[in-house]
PDB file of N, CA and C in Angstrom:
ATOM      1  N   UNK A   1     -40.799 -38.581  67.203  1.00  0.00           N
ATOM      2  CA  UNK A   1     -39.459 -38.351  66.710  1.00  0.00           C
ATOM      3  C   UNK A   1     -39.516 -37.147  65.777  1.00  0.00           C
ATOM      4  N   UNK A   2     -38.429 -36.150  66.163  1.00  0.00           N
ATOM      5  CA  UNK A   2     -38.354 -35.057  64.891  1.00  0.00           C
ATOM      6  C   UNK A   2     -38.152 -35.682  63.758  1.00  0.00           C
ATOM      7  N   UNK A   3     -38.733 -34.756  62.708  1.00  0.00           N
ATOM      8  CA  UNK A   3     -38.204 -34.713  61.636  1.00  0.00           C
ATOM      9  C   UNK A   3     -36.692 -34.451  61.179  1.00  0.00           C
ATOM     10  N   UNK A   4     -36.510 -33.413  61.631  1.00  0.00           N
ATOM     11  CA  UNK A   4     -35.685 -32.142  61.663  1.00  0.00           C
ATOM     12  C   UNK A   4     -34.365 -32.713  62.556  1.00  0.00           C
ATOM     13  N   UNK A   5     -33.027 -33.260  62.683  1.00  0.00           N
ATOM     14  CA  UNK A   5     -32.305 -33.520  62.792  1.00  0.00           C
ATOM     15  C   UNK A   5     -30.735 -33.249  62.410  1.00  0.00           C
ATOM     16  N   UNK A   6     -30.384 -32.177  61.540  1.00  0.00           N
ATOM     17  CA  UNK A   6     -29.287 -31.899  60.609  1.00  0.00           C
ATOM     18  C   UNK A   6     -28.351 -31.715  61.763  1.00  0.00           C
ATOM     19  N   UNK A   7     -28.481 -31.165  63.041  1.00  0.00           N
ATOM     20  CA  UNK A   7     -27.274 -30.900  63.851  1.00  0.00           C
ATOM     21  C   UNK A   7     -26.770 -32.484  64.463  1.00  0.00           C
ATOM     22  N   UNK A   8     -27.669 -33.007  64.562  1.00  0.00           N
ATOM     23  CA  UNK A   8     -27.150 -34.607  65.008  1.00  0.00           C
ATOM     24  C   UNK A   8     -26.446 -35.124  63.798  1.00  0.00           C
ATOM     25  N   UNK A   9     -27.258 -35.526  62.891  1.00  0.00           N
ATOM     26  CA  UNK A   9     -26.675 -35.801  61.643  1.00  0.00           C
ATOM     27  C   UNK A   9     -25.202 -36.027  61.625  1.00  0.00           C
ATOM     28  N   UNK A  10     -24.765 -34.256  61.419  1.00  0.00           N
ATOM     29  CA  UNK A  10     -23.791 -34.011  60.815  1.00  0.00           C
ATOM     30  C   UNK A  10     -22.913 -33.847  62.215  1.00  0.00           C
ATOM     31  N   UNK A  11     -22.638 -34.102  63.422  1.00  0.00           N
ATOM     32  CA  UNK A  11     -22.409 -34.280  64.745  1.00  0.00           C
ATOM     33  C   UNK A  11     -21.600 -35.848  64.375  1.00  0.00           C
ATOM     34  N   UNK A  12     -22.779 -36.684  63.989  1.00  0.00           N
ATOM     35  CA  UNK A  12     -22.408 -38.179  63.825  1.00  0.00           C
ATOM     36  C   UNK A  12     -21.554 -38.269  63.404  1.00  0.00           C
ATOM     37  N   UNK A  13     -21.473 -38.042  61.261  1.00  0.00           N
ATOM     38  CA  UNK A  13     -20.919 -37.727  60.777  1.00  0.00           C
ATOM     39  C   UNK A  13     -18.981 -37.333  60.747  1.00  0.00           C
ATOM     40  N   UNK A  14     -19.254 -36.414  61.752  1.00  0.00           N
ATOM     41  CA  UNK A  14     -18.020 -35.508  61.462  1.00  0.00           C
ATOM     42  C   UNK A  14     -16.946 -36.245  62.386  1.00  0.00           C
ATOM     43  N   UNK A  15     -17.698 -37.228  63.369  1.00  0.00           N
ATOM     44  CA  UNK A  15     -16.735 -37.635  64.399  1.00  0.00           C
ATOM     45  C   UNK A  15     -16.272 -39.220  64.159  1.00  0.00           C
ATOM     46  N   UNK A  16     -16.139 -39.698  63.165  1.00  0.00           N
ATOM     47  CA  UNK A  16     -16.114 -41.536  62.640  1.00  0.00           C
ATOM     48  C   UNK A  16     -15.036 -41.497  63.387  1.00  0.00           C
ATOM     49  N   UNK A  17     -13.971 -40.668  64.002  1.00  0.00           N
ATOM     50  CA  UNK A  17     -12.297 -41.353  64.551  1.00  0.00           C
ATOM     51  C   UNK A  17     -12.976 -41.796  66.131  1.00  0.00           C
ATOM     52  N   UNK A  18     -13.844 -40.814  66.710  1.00  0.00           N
ATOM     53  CA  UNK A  18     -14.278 -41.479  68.446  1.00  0.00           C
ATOM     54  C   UNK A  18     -15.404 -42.159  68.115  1.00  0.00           C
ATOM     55  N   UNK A  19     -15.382 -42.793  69.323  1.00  0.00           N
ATOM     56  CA  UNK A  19     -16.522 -43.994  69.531  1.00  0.00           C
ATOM     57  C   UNK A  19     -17.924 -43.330  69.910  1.00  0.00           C
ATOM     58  N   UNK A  20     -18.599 -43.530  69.772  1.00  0.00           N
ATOM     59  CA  UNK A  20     -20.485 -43.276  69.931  1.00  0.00           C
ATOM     60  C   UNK A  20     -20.167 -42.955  71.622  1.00  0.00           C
ATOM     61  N   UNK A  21     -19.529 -43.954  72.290  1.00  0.00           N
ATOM     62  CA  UNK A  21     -19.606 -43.687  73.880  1.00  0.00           C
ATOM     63  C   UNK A  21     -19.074 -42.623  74.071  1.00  0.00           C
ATOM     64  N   UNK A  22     -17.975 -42.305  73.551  1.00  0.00           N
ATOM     65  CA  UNK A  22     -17.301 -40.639  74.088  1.00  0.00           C
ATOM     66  C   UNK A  22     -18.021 -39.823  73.867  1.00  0.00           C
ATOM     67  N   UNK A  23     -18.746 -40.098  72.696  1.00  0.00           N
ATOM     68  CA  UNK A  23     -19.459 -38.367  72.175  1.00  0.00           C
ATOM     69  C   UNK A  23     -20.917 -38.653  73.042  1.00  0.00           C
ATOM     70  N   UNK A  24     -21.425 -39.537  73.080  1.00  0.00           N
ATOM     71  CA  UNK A  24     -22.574 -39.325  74.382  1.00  0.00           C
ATOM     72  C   UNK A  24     -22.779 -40.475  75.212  1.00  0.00           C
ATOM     73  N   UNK A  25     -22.417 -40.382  76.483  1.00  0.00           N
ATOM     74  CA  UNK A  25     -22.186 -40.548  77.435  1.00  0.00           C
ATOM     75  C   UNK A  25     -23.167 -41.465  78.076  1.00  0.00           C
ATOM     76  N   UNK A  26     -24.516 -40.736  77.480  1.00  0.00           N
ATOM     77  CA  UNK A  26     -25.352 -41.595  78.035  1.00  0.00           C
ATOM     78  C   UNK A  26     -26.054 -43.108  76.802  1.00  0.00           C
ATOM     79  N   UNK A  27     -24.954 -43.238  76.077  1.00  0.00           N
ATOM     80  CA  UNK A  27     -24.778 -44.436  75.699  1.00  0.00           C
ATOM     81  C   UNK A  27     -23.911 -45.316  76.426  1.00  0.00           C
ATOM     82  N   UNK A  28     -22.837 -45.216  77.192  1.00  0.00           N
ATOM     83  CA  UNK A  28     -22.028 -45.349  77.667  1.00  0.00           C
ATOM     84  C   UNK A  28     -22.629 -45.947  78.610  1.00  0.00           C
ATOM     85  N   UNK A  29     -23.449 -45.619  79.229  1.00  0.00           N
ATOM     86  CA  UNK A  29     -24.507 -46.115  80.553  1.00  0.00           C
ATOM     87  C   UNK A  29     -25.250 -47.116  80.280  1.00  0.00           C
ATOM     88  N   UNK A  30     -25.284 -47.899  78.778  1.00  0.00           N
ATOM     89  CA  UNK A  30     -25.809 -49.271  78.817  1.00  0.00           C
ATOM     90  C   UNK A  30     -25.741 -49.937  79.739  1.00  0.00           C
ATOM     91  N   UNK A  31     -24.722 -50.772  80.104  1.00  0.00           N
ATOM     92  CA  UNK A  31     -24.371 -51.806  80.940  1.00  0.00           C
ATOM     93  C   UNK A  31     -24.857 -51.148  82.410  1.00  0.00           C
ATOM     94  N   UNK A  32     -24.544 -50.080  82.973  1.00  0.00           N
ATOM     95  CA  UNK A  32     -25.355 -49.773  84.116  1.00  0.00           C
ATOM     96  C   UNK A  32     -26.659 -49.449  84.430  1.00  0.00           C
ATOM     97  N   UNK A  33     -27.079 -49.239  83.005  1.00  0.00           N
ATOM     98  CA  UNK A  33     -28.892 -49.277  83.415  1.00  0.00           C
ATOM     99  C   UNK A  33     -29.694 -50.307  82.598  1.00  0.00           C
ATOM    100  N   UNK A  34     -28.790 -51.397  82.695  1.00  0.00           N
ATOM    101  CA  UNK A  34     -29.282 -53.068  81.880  1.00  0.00           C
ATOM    102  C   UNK A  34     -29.899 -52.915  81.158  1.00  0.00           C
ATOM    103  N   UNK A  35     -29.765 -51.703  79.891  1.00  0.00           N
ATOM    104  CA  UNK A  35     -30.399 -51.786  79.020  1.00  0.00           C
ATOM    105  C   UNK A  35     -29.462 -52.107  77.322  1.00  0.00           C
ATOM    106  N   UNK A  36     -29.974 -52.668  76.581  1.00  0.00           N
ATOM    107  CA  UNK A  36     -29.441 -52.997  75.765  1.00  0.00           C
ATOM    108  C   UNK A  36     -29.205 -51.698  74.998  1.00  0.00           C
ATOM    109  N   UNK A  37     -28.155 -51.366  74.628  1.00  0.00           N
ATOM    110  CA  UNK A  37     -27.281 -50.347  73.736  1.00  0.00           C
ATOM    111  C   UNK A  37     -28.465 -49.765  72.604  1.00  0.00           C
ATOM    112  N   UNK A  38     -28.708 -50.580  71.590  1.00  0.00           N
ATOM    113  CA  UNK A  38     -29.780 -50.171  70.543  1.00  0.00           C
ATOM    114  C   UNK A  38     -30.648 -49.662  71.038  1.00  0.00           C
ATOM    115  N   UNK A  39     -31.252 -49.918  72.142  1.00  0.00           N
ATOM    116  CA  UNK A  39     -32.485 -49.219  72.207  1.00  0.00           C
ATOM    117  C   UNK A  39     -31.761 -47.494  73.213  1.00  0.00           C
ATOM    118  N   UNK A  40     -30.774 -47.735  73.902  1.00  0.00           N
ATOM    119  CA  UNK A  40     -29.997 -46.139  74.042  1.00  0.00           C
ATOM    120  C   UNK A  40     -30.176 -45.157  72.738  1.00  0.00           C
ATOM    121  N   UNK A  41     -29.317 -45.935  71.413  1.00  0.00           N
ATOM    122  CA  UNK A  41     -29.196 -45.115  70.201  1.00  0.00           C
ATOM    123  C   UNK A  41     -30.926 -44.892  70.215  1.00  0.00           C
ATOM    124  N   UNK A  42     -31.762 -45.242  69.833  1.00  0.00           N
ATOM    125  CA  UNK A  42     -33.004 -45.192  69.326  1.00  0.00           C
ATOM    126  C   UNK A  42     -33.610 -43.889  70.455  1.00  0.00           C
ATOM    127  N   UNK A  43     -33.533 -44.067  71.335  1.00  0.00           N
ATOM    128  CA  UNK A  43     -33.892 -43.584  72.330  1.00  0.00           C
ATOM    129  C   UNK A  43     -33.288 -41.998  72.653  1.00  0.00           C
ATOM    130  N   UNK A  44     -31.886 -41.943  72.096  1.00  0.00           N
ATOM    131  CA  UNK A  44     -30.850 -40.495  71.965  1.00  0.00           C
ATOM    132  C   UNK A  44     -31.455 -39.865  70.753  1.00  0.00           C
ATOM    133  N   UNK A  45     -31.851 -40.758  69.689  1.00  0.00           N
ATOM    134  CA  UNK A  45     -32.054 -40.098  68.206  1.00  0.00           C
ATOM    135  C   UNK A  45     -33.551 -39.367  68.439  1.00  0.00           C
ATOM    136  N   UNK A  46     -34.467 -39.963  68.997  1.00  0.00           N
ATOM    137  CA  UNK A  46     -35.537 -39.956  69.493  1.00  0.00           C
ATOM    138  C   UNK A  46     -35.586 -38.005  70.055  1.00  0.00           C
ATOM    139  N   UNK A  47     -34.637 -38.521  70.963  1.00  0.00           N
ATOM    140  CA  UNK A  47     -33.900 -36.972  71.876  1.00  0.00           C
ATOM    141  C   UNK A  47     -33.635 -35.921  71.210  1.00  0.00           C
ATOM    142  N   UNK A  48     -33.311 -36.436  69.626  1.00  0.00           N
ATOM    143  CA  UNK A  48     -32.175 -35.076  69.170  1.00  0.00           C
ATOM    144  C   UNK A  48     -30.913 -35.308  69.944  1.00  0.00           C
ATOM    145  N   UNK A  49     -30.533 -36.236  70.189  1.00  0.00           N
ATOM    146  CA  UNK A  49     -28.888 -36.452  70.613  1.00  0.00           C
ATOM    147  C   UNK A  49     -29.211 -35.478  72.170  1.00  0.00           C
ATOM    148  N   UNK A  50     -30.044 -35.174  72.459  1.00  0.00           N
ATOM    149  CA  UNK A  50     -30.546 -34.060  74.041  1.00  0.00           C
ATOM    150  C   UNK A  50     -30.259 -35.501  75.221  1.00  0.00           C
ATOM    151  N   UNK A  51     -28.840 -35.732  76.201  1.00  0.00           N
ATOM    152  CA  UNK A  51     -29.206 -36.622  76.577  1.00  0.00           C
ATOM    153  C   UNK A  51     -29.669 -36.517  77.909  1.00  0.00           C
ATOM    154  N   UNK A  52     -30.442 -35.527  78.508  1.00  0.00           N
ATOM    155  CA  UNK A  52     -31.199 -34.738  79.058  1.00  0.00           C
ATOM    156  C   UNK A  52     -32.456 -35.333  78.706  1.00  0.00           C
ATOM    157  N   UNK A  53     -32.916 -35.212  77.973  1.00  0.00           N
ATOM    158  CA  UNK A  53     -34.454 -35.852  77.392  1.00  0.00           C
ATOM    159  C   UNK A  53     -34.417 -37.330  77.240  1.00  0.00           C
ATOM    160  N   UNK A  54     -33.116 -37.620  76.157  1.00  0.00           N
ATOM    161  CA  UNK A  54     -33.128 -39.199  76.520  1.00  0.00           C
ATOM    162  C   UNK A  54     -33.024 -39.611  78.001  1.00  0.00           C
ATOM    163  N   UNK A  55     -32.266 -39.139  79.088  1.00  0.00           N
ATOM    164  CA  UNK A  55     -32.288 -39.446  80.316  1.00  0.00           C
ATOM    165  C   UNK A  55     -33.692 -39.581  80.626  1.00  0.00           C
ATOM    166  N   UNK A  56     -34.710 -38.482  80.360  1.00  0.00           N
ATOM    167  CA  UNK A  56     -35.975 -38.475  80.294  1.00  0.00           C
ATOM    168  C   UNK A  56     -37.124 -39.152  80.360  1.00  0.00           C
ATOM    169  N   UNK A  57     -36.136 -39.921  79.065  1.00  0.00           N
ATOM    170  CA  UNK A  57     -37.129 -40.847  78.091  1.00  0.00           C
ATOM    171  C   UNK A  57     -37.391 -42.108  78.348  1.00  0.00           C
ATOM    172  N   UNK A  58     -36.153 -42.616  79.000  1.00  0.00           N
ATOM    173  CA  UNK A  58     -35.467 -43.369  79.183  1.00  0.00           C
ATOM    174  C   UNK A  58     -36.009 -44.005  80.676  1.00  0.00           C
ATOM    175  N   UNK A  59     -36.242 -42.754  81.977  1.00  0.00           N
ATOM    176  CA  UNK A  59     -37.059 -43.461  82.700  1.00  0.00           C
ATOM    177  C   UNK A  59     -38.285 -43.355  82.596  1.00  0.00           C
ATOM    178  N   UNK A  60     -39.115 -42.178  82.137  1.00  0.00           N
ATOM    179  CA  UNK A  60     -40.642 -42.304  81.863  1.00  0.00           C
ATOM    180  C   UNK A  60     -41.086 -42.223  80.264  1.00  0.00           C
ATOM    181  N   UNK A  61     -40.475 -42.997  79.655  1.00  0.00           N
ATOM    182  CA  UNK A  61     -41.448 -42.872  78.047  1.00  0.00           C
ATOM    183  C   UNK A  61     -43.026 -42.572  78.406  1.00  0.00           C
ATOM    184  N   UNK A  62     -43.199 -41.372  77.287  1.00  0.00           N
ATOM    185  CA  UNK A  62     -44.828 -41.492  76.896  1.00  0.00           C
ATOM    186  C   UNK A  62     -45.319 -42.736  76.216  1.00  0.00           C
ATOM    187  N   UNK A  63     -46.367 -42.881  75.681  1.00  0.00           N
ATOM    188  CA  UNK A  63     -47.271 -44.212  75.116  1.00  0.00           C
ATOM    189  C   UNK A  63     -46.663 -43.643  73.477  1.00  0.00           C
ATOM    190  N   UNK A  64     -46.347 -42.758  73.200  1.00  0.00           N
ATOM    191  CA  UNK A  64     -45.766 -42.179  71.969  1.00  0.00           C
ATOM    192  C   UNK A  64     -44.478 -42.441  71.551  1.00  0.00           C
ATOM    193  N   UNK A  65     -43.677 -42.153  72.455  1.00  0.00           N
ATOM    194  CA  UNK A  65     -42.794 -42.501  72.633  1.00  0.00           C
ATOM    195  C   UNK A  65     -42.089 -43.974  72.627  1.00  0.00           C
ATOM    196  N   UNK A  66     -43.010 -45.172  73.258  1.00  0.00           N
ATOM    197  CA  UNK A  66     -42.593 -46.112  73.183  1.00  0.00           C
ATOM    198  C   UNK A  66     -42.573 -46.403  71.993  1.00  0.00           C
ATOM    199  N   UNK A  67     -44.064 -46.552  71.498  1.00  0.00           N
ATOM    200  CA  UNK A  67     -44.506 -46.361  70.000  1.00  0.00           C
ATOM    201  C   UNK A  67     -42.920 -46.511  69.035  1.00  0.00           C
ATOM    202  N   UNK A  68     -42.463 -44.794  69.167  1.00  0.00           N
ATOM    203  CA  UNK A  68     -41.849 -44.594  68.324  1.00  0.00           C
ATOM    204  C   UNK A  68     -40.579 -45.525  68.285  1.00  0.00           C
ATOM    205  N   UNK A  69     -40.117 -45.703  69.550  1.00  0.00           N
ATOM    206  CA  UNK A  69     -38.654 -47.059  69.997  1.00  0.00           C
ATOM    207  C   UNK A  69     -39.093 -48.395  69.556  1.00  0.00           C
ATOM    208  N   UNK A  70     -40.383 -48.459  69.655  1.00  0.00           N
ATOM    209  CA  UNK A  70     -40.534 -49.975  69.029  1.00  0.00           C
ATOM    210  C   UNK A  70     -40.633 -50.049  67.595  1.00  0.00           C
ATOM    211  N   UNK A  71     -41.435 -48.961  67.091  1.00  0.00           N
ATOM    212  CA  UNK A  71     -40.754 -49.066  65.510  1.00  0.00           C
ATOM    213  C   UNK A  71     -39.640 -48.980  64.914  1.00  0.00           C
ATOM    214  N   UNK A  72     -39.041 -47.724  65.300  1.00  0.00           N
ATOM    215  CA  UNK A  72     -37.555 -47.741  64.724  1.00  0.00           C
ATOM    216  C   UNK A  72     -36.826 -48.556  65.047  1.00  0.00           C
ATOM    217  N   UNK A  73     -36.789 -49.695  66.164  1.00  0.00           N
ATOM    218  CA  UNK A  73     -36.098 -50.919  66.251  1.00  0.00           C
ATOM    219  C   UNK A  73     -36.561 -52.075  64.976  1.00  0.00           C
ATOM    220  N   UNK A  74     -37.925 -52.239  65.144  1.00  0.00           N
ATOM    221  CA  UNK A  74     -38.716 -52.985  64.309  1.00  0.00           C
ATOM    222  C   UNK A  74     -38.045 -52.293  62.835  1.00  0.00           C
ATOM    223  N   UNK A  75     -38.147 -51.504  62.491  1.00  0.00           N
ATOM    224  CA  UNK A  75     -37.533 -50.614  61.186  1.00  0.00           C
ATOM    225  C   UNK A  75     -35.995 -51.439  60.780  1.00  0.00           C
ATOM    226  N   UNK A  76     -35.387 -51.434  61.743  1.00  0.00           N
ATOM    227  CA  UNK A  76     -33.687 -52.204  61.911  1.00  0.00           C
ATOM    228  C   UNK A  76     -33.553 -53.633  61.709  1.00  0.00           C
ATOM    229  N   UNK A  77     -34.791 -54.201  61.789  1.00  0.00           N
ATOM    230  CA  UNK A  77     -34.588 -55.480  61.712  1.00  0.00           C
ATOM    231  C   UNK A  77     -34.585 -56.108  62.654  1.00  0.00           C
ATOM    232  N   UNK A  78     -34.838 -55.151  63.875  1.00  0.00           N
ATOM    233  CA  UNK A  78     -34.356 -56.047  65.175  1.00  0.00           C
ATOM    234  C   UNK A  78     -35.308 -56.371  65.895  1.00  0.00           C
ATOM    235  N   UNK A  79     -35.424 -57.416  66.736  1.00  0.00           N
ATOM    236  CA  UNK A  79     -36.462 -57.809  67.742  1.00  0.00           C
ATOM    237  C   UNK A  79     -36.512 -57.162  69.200  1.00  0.00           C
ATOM    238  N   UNK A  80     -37.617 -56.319  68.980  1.00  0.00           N
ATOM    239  CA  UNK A  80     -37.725 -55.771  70.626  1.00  0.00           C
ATOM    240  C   UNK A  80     -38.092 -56.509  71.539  1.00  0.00           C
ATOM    241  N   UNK A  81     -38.264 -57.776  71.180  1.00  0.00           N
ATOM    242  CA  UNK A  81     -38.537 -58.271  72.528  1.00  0.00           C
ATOM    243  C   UNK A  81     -37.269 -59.531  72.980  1.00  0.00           C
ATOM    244  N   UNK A  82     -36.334 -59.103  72.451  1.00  0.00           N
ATOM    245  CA  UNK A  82     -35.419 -59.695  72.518  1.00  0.00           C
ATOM    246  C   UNK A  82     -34.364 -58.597  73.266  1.00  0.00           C
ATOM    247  N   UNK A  83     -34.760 -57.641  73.166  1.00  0.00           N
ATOM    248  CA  UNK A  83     -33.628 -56.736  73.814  1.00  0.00           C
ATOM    249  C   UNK A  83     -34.074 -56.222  75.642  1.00  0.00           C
ATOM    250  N   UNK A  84     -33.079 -56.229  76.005  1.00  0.00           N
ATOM    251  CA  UNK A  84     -33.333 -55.960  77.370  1.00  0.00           C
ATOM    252  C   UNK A  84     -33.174 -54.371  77.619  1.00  0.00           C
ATOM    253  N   UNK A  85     -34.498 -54.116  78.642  1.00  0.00           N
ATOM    254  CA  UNK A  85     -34.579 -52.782  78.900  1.00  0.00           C
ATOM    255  C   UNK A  85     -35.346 -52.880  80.229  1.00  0.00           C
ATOM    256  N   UNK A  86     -34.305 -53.028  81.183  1.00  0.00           N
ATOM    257  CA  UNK A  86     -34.201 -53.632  82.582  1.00  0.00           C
ATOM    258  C   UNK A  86     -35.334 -52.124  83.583  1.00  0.00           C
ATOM    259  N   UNK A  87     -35.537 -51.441  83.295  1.00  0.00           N
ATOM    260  CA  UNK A  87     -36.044 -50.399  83.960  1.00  0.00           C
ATOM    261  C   UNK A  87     -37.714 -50.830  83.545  1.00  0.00           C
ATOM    262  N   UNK A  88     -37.929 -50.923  82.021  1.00  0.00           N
ATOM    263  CA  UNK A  88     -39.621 -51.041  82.033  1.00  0.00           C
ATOM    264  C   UNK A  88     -39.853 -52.544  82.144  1.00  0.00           C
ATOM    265  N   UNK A  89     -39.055 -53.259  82.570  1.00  0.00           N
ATOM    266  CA  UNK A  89     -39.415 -54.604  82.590  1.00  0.00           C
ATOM    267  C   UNK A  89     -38.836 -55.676  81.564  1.00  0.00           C
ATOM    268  N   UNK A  90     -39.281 -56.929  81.497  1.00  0.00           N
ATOM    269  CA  UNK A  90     -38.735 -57.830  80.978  1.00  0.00           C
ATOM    270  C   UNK A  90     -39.749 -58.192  79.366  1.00  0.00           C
ATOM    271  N   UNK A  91     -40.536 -57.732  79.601  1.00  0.00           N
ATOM    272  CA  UNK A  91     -41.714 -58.113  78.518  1.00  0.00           C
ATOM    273  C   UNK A  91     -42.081 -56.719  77.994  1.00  0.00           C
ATOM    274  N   UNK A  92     -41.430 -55.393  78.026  1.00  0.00           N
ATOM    275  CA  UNK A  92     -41.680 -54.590  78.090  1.00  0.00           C
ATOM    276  C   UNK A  92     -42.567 -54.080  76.471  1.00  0.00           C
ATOM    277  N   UNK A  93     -41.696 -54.493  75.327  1.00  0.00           N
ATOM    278  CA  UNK A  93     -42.223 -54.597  73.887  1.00  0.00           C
ATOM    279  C   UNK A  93     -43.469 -55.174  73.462  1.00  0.00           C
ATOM    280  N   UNK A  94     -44.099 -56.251  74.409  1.00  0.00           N
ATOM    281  CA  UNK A  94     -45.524 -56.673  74.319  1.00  0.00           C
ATOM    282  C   UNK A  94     -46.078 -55.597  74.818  1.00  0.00           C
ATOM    283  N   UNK A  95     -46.081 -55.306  75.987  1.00  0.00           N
ATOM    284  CA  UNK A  95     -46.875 -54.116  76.586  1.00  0.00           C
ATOM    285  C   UNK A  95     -47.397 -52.937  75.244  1.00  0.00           C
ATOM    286  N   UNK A  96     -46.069 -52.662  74.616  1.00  0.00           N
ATOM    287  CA  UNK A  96     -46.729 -51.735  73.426  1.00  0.00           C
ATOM    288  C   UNK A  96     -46.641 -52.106  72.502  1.00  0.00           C
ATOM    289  N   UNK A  97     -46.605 -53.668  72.089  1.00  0.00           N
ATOM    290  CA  UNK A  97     -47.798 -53.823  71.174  1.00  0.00           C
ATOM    291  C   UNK A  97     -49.067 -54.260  71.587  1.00  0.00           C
ATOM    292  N   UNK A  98     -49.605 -54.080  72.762  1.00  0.00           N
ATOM    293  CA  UNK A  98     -50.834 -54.506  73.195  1.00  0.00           C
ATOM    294  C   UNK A  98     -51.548 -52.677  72.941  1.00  0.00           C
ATOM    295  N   UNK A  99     -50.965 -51.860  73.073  1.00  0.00           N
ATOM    296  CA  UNK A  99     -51.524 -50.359  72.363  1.00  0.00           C
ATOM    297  C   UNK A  99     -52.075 -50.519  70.965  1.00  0.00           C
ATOM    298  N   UNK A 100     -51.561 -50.414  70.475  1.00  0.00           N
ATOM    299  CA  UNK A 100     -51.472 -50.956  69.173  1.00  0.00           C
ATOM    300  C   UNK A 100     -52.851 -51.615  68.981  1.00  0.00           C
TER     301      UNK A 100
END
């Protein structure tokens, strides 16, 4: 994950009147690629809001990459292995914590 983020940021920011789905699209595509929404956001931020790369990311994560989606979920409070992410499987969050 970059560091370096200020154009997303302030992207987020500036738009509170539309919904997250209008401004990227490929959040919007939850429900059609059975993946649970949070891990989209995690996965776009991941991107730099690029949803080109999240598209990317999204079907081939690196071992780095997962890495980084399972922490920043873990970071949220949330349980990754509770969230569905229908493309790497059903158990997919054990898999990387078995890296680990």
């Amino acid at each position: 994950m970059r560091a370096d983020r200020p154009a997303l940021k302030m992207q987020l920011l500036s738009t509170k009147a539309r919904s997250m789905s209008d401004l990227f699209p490929f959040l919007a595509s939850a429900e059609p690629r059975q993946t649970d929404v949070r891990i989209l956001e995690v996965i776009l931020e991941i991107a730099d809001g690029d949803e080109v790369e999240a598209d990317r990311i999204w079907q081939a994560p690196s071992n780095l990459e997962l890495i980084d989606i399972l922490v920043v979920l873990t970071d949220r409070g949330l349980n990754p292995e509770a969230l569905k992410w229908e493309r790497m499987g059903v158990l997919w969050s054990r898999g990387i914590q078995e890296i680990f």
